[in-house]
N, C-alpha and C. Protein backbone atom coordinates (compact mmCIF):
# COMPACT_ATOMS: atom_id res chain seq x y z
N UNK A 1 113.47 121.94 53.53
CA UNK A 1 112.58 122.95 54.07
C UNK A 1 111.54 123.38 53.04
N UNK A 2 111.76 123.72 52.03
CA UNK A 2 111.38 124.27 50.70
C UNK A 2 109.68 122.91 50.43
N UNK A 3 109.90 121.68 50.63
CA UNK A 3 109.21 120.80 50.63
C UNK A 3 108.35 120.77 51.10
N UNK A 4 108.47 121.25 52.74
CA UNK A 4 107.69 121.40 53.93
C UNK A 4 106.54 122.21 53.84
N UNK A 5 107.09 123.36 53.12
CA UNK A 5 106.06 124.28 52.80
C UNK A 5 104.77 124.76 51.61
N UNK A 6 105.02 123.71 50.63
CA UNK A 6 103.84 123.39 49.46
C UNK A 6 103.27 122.19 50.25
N UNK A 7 102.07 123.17 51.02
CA UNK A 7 101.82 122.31 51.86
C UNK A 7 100.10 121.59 50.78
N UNK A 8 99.12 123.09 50.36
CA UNK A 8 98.21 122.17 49.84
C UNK A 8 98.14 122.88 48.21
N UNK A 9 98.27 122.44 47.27
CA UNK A 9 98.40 122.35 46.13
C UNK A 9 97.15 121.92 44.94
N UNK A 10 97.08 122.80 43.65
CA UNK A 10 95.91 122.45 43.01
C UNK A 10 96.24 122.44 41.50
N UNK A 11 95.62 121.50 40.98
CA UNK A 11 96.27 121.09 39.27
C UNK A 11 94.90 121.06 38.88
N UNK A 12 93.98 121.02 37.64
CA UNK A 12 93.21 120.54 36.86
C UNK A 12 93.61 119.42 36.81
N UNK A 13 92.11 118.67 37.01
CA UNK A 13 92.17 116.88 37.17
C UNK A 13 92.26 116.06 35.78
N UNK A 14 92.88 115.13 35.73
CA UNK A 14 92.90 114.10 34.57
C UNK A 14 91.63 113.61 34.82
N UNK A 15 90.44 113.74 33.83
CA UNK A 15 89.24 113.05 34.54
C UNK A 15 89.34 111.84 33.46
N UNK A 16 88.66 111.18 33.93
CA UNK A 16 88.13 109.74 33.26
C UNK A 16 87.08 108.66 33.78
N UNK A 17 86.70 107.58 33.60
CA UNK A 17 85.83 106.37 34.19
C UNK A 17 86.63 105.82 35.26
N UNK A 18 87.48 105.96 35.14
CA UNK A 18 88.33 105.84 36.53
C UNK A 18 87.98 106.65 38.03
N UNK A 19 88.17 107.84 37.66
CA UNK A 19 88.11 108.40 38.50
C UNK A 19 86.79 109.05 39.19
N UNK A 20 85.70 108.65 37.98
CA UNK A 20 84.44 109.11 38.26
C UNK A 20 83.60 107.92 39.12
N UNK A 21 84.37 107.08 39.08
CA UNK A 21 84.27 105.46 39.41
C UNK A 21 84.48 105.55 41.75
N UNK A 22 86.10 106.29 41.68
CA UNK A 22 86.65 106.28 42.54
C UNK A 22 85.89 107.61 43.34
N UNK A 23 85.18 108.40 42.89
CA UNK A 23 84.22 108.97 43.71
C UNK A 23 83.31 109.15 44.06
N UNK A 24 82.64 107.84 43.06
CA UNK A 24 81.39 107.04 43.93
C UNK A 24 81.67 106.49 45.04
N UNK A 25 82.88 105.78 45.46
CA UNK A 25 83.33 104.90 46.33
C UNK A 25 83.48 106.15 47.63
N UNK A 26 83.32 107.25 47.48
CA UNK A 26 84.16 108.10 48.25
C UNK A 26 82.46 108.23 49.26
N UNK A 27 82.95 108.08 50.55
CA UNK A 27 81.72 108.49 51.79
C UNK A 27 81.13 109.78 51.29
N UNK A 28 79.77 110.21 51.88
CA UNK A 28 79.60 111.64 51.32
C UNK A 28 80.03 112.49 52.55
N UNK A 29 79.97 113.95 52.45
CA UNK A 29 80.75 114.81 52.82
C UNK A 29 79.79 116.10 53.37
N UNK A 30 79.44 116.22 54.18
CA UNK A 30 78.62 117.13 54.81
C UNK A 30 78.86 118.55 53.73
N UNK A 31 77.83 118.68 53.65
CA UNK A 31 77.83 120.47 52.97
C UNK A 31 78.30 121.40 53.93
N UNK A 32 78.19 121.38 55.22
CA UNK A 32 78.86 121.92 56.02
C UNK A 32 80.55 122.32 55.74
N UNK A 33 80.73 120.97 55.96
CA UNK A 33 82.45 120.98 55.56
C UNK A 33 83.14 121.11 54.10
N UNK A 34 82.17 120.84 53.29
CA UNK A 34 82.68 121.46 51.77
C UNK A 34 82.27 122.60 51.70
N UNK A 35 81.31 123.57 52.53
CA UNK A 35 81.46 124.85 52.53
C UNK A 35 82.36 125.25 53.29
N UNK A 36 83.20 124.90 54.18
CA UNK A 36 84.24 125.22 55.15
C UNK A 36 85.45 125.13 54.41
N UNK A 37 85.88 124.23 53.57
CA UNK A 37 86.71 123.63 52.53
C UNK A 37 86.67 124.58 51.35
N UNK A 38 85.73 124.86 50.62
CA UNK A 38 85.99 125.59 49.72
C UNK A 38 86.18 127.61 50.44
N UNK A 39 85.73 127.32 51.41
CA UNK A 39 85.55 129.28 52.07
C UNK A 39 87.07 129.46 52.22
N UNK A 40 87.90 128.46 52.59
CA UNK A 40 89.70 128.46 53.15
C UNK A 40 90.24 128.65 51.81
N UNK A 41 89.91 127.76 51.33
CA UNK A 41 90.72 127.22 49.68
C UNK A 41 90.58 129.14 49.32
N UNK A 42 89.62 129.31 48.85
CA UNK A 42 89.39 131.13 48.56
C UNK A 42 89.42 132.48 49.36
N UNK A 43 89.95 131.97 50.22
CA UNK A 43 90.58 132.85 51.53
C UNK A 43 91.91 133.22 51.81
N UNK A 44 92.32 132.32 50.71
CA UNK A 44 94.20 132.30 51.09
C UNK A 44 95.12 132.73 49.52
N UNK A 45 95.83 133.00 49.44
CA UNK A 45 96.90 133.11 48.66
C UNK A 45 97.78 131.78 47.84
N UNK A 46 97.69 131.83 46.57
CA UNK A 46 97.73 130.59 45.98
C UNK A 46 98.97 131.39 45.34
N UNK A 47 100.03 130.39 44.95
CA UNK A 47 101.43 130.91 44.28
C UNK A 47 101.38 129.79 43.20
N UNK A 48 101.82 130.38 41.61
CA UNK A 48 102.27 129.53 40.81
C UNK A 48 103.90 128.50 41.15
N UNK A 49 103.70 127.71 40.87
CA UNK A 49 105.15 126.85 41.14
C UNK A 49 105.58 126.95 39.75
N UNK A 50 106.78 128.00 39.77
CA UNK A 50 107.76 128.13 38.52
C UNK A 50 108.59 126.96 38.33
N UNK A 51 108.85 126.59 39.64
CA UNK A 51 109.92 125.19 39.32
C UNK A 51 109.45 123.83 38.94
N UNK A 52 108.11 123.87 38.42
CA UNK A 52 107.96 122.70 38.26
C UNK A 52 106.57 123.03 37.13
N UNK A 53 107.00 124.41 36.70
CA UNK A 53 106.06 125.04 35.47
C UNK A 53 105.90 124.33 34.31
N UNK A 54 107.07 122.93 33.97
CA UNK A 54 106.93 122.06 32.81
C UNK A 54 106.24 120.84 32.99
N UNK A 55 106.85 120.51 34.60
CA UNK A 55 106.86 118.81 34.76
C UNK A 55 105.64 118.50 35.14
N UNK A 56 104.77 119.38 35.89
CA UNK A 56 103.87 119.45 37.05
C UNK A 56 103.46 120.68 37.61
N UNK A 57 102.82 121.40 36.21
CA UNK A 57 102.16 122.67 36.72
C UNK A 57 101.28 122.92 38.14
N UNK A 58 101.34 123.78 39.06
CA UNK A 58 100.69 123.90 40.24
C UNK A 58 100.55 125.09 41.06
N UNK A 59 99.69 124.90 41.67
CA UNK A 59 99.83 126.61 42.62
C UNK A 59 99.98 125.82 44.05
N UNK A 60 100.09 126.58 44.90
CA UNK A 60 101.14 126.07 46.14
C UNK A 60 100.37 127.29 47.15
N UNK A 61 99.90 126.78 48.40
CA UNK A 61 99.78 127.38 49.30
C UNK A 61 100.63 127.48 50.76
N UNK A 62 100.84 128.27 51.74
CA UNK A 62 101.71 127.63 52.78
C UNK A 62 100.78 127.83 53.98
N UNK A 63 101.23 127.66 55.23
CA UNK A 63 100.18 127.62 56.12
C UNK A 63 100.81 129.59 57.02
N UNK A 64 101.72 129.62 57.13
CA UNK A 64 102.57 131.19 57.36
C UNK A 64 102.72 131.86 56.77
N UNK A 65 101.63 131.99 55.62
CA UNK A 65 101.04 133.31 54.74
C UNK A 65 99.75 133.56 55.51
N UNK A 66 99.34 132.85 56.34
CA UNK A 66 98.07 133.41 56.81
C UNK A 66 97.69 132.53 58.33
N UNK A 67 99.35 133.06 59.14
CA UNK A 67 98.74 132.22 60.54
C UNK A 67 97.79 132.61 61.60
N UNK A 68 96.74 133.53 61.10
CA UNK A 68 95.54 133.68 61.45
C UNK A 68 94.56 132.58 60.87
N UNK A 69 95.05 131.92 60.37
CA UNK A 69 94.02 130.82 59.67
C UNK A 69 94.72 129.31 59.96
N UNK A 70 95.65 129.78 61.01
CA UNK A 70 96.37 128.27 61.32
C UNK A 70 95.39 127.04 61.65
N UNK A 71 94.84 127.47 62.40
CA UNK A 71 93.66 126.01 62.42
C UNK A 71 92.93 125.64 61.66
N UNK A 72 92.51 126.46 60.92
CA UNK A 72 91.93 126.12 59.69
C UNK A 72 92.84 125.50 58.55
N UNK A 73 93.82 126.05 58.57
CA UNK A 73 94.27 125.19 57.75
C UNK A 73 94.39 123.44 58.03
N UNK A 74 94.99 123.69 59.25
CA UNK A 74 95.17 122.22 59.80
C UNK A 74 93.93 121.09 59.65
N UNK A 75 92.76 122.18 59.82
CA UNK A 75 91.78 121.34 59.90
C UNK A 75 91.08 121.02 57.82
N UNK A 76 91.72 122.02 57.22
CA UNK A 76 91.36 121.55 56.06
C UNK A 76 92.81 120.17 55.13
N UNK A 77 93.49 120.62 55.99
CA UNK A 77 94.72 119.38 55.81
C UNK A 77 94.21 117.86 56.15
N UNK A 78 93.39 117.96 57.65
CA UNK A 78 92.69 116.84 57.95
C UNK A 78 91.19 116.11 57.03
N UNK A 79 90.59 117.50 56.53
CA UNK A 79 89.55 117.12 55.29
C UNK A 79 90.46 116.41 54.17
N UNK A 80 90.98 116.77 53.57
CA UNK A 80 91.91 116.02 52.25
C UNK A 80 91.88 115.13 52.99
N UNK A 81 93.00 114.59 53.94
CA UNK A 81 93.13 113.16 54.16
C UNK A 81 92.10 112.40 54.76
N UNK A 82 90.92 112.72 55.27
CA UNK A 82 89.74 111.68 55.17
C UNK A 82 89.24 111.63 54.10
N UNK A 83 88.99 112.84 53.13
CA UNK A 83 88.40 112.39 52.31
C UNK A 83 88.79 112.11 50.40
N UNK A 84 90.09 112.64 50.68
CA UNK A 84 91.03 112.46 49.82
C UNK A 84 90.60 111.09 48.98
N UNK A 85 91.07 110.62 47.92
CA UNK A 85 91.48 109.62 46.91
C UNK A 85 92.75 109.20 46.68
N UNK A 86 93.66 108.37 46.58
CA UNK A 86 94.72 107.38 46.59
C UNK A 86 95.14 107.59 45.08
N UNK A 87 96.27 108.16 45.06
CA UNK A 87 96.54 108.27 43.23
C UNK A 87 97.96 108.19 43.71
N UNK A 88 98.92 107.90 42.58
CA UNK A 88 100.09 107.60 42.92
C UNK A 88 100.83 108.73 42.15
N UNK A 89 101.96 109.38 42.90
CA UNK A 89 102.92 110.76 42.29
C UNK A 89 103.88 110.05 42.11
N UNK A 90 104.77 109.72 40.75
CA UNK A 90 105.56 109.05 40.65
C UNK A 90 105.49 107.19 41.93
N UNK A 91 106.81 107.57 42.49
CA UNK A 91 107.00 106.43 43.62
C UNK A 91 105.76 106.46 44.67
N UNK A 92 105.37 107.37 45.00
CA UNK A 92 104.72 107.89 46.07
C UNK A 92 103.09 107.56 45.98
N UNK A 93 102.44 107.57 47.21
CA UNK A 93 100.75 107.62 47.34
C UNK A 93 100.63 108.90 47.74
N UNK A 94 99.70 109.38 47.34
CA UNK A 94 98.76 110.36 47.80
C UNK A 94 97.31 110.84 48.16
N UNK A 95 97.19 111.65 48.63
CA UNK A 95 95.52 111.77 48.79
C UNK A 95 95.23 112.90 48.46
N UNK A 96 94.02 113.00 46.76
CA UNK A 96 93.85 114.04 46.14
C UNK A 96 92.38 114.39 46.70
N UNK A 97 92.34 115.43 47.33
CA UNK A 97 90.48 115.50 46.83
C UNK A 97 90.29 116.91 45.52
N UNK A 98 89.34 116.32 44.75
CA UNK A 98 88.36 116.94 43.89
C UNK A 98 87.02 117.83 44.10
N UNK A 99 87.10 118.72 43.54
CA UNK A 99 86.26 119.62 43.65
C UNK A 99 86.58 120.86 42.56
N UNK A 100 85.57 121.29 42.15
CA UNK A 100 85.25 122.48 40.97
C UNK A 100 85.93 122.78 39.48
N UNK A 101 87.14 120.91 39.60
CA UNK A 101 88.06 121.67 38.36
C UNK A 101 89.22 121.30 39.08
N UNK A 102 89.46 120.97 40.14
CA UNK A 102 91.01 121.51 40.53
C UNK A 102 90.64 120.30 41.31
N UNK A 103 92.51 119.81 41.71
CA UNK A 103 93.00 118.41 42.59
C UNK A 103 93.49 119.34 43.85
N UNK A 104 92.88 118.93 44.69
CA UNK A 104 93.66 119.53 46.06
C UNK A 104 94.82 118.58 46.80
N UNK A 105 95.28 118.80 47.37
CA UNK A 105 96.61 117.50 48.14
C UNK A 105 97.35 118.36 49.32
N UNK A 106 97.94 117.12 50.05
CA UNK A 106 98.79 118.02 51.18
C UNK A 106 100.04 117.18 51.13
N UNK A 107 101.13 117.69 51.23
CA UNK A 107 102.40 117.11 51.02
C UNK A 107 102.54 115.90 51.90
N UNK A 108 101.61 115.60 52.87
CA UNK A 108 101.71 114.06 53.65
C UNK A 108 102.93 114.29 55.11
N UNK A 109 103.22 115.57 54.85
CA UNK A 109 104.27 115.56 56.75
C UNK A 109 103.23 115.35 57.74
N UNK A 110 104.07 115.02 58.75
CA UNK A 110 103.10 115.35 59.99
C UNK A 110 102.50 116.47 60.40
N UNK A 111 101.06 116.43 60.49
CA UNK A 111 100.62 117.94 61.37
C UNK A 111 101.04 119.03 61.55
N UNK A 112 101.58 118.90 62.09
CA UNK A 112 102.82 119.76 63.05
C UNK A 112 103.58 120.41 61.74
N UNK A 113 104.55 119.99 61.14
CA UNK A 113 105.43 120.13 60.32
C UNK A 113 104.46 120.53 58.90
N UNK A 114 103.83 120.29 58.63
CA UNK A 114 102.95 120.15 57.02
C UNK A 114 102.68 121.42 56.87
């Protein structure tokens, strides 16, 4: 359950030629929706993750801290994954998007559940 709910999450990015590489490749992104994207991101309540304060510093948002913003969230869950980047968490793929300093991500459940 506990899983379910770090739903979108933000770290300072490892930058490099790599990655400055991998967001050229990235479609562009209406100003529309990166103003929609960043207005949510600063609208909501961000929590430090103590449990993972060594391995994988992070702040953690949930979507039932603010289910007046349920669709919005959903719909900024759906921005990451179109426009997200492919980086690997340990075993796992993911889809990070970048913006201002910070990696955004969504834990990858379904919709519904995320």
């Amino acid at each position: 359950m506990e899983k379910q709910k770090r739903v979108v999450q933000r770290i300072k990015p490892d930058s490099g030629p790599e990655f400055i590489m991998m967001q050229a490749l990235q479609p562009p992104i209406s100003d529309e929706d990166l103003e929609r994207f960043l207005s949510y991101v600063t609208s909501v309540k961000w929590q430090f993750a103590e449990t993972y304060a060594k391995t994988w510093p992070h702040e953690y948002t949930i979507r039932q801290w603010r289910p007046d913003l349920d669709d919005e969230f959903c719909r900024q869950v759906m921005f990451i994954r179109a426009n997200g980047i492919k980086e690997p968490f340990y075993k796992a793929i993911r889809l990070y998007f970048y913006i201002d300093g910070y990696k955004y991500w969504a834990m990858g459940d379904p919709l519904g559940t995320t």
